[in-house]
N, C-alpha and C. Protein backbone atom coordinates (compact mmCIF):
# COMPACT_ATOMS: atom_id res chain seq x y z
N UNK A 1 93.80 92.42 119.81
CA UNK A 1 93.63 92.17 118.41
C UNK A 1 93.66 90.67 118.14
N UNK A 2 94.39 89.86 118.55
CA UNK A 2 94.54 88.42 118.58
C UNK A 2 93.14 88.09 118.87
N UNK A 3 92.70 88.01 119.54
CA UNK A 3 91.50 87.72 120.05
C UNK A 3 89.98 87.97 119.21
N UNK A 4 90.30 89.20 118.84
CA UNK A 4 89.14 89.22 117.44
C UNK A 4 89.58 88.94 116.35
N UNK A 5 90.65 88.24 116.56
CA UNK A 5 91.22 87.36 115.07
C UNK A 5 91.46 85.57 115.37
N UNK A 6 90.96 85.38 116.17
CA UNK A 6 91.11 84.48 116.87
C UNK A 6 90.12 82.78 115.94
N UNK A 7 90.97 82.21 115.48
CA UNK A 7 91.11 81.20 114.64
C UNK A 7 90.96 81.68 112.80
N UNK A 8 91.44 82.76 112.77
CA UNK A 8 91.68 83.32 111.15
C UNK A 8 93.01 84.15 111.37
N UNK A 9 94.17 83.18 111.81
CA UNK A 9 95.49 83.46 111.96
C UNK A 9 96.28 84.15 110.47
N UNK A 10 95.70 83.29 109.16
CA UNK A 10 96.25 83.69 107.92
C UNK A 10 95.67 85.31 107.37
N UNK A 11 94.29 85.47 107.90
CA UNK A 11 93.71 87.02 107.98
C UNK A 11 94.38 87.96 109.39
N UNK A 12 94.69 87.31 110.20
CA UNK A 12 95.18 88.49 111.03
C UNK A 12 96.65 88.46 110.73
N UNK A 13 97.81 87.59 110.15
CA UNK A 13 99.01 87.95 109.41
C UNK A 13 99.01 88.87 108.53
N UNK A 14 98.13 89.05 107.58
CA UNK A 14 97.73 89.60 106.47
C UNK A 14 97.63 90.86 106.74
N UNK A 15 96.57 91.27 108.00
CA UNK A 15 96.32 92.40 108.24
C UNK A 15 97.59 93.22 109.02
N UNK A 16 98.39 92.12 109.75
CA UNK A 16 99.68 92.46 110.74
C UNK A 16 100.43 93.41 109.60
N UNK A 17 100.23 92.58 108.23
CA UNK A 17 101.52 92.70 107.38
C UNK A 17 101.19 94.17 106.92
N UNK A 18 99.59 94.52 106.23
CA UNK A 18 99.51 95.88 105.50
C UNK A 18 99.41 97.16 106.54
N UNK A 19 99.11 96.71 107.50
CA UNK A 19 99.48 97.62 109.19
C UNK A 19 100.71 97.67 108.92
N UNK A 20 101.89 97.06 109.37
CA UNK A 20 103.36 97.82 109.31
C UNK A 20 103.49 98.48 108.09
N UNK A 21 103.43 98.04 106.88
CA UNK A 21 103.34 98.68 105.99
C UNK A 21 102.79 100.06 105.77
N UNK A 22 101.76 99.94 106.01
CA UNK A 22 100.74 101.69 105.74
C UNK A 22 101.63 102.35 107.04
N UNK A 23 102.29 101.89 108.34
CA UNK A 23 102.74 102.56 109.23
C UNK A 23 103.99 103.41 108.98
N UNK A 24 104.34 102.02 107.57
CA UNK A 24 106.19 102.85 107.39
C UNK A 24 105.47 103.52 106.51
N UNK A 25 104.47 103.80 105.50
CA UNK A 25 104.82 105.07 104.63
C UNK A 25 104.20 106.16 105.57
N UNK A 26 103.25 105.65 106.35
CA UNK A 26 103.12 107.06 107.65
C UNK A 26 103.92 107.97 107.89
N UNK A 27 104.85 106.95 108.52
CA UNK A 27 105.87 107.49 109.07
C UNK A 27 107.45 108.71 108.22
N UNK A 28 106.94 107.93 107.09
CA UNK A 28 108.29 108.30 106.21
C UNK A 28 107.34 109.89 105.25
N UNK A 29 106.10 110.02 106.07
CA UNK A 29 106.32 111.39 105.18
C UNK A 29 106.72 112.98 106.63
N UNK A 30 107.21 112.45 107.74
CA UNK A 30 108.08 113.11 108.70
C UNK A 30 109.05 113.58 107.93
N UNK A 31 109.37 114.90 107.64
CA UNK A 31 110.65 115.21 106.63
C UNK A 31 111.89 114.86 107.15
N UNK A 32 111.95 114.04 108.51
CA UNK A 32 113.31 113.63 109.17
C UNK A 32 113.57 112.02 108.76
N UNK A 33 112.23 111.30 108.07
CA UNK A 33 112.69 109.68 107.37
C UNK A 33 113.11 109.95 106.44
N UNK A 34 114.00 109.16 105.93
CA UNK A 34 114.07 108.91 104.67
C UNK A 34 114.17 109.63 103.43
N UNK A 35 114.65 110.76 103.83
CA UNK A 35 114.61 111.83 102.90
C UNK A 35 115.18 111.54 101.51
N UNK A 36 116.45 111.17 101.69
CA UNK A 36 116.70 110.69 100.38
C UNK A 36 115.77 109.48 99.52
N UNK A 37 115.42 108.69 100.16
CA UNK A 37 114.48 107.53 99.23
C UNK A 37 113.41 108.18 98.97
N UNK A 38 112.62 109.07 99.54
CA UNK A 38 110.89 109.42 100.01
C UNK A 38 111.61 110.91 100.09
N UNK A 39 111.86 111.51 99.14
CA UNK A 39 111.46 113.13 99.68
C UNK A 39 110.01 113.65 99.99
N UNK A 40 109.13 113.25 99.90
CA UNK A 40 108.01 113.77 99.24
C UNK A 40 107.46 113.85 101.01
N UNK A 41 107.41 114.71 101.37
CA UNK A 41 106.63 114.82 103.09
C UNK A 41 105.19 115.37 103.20
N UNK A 42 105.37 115.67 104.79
CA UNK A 42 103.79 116.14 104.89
C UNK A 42 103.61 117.76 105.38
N UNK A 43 105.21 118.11 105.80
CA UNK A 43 105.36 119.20 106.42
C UNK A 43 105.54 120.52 105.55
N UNK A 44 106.68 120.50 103.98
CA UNK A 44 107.81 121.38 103.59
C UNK A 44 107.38 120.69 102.28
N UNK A 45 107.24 121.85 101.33
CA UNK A 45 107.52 121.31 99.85
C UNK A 45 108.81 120.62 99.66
N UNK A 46 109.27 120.25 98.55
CA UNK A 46 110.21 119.63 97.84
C UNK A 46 110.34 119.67 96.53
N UNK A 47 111.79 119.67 96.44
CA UNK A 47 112.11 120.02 94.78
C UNK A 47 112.27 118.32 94.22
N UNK A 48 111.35 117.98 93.06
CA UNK A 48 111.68 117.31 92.10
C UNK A 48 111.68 117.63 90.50
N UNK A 49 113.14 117.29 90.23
CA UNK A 49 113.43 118.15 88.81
C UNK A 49 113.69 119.44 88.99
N UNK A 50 113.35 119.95 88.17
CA UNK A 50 112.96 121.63 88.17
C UNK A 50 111.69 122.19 89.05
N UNK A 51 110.74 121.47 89.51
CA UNK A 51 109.56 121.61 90.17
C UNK A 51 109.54 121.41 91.41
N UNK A 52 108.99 122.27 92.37
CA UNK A 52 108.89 122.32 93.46
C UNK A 52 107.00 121.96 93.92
N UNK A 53 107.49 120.89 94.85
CA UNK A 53 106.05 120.19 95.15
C UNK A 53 105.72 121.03 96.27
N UNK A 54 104.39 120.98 96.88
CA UNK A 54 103.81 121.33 97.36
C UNK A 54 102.87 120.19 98.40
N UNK A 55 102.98 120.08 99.71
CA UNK A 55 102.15 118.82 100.28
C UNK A 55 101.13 119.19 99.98
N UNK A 56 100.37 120.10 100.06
CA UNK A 56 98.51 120.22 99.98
C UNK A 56 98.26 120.00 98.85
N UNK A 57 98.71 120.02 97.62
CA UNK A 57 98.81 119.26 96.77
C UNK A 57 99.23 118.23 95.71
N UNK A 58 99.49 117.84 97.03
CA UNK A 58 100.00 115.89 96.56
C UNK A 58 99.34 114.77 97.05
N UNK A 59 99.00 114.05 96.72
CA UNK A 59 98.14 113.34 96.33
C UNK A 59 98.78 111.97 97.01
N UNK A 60 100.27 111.82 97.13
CA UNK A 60 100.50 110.65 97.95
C UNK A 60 100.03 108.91 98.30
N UNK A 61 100.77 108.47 96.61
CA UNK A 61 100.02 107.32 95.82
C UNK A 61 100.41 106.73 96.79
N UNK A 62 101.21 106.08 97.69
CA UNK A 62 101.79 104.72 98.69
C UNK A 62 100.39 104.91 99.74
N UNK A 63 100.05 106.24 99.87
CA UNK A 63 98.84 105.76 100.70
C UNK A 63 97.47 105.48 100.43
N UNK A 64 97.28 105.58 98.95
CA UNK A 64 96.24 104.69 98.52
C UNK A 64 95.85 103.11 98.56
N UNK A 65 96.73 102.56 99.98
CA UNK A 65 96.03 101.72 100.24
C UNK A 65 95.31 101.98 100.97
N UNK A 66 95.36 103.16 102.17
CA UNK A 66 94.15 103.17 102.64
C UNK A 66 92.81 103.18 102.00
N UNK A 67 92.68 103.23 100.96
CA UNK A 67 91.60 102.54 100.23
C UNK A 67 90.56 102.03 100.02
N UNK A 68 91.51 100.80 100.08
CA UNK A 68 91.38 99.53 100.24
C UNK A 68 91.01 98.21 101.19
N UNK A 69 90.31 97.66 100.98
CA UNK A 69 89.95 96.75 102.10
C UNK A 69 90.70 96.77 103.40
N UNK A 70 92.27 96.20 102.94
CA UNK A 70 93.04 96.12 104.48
C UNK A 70 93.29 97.44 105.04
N UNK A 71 92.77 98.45 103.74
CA UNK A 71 93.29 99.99 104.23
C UNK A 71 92.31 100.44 105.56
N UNK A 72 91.27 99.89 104.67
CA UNK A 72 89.89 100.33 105.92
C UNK A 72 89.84 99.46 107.33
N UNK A 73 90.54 98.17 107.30
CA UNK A 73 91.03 97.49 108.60
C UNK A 73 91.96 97.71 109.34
N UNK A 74 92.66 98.45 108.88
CA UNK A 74 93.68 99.14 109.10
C UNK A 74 93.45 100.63 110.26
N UNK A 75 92.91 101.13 109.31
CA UNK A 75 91.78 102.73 110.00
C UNK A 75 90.95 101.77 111.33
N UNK A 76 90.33 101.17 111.43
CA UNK A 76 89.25 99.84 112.35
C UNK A 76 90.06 99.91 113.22
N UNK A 77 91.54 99.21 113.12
CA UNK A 77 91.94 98.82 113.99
C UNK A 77 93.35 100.24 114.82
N UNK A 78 93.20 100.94 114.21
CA UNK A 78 93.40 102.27 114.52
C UNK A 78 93.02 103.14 115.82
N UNK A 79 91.50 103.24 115.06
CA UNK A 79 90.30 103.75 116.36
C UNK A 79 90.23 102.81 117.19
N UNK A 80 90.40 101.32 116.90
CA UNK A 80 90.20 100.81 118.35
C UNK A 80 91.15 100.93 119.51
N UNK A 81 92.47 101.09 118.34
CA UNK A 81 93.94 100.73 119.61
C UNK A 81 93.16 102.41 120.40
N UNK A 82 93.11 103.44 119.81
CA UNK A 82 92.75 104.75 120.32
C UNK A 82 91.65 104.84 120.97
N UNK A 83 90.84 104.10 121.35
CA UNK A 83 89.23 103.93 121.99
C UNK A 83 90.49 102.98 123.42
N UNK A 84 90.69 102.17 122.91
CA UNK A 84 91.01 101.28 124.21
C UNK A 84 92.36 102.10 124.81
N UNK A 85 92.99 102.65 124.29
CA UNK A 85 94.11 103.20 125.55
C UNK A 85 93.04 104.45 125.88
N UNK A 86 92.09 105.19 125.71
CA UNK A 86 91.83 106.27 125.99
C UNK A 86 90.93 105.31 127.49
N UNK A 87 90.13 104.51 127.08
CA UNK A 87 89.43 104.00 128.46
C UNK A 87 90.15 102.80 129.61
N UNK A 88 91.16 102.86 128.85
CA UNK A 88 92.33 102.58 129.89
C UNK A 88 93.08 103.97 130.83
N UNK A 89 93.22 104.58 130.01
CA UNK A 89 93.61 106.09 130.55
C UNK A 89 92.85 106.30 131.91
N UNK A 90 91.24 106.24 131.22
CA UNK A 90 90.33 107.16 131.84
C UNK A 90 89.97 106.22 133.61
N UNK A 91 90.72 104.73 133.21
CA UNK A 91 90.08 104.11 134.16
C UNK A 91 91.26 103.89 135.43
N UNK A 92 92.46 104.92 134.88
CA UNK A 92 93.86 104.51 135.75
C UNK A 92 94.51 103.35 135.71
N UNK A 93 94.09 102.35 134.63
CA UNK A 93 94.92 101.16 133.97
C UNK A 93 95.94 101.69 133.36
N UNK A 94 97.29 100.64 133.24
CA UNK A 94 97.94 100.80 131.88
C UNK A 94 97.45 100.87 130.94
N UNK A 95 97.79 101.37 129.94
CA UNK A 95 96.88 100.45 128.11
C UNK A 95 98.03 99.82 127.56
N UNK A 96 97.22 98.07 127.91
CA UNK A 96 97.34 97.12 127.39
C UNK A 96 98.79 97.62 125.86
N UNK A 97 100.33 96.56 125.94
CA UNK A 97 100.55 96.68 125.20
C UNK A 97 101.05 95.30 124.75
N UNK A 98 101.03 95.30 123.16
CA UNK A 98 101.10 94.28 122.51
C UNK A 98 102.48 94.19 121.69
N UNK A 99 103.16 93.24 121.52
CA UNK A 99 104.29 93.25 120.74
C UNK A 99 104.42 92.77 119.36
């Protein structure tokens, strides 16, 4: 990734930054994150108020950045990490990891 970002350091921070980001609300709709801050999951309805939600229909505003410009660079750089460990896989390499 460095490398196709390679002298637009303030665009690949940028993108570093809404990547962890879109990763933690990923992550936090696992009904085992964060339950108390984020009830709202991907697995098990949930009671808010008197109302009991339903995931298939929720709508799940924090991930409307995927969206969005960095949302869609985001998805880009997604399929690529998943394109490149798969032909690392396929070729008996490690896949390449980055910190």
């Amino acid at each position: 990734m460095k490398e196709a970002y390679r002298g637009r350091a303030a665009q690949l921070r940028e993108v570093t930054r809404l990547a962890r980001a879109l990763a933690r609300e990923i992550e936090k709709l696992a009904p085992a994150v964060d339950r108390a801050g984020s009830p709202e999951n991907a697995e098990y309805p949930w009671e808010s108020g008197d109302e009991v939600i339903s995931p298939c229909g929720y709508s799940y505003p924090r991930l409307s950045l995927l969206t969005r410009p960095g949302g869609r660079t985001f998805l880009k750089l997604v399929t690529r990490a998943i394109q490149e460990f798969e032909t690392a896989k396929a070729s008996g390499r490690q896949p390449h990891r980055s910190n």
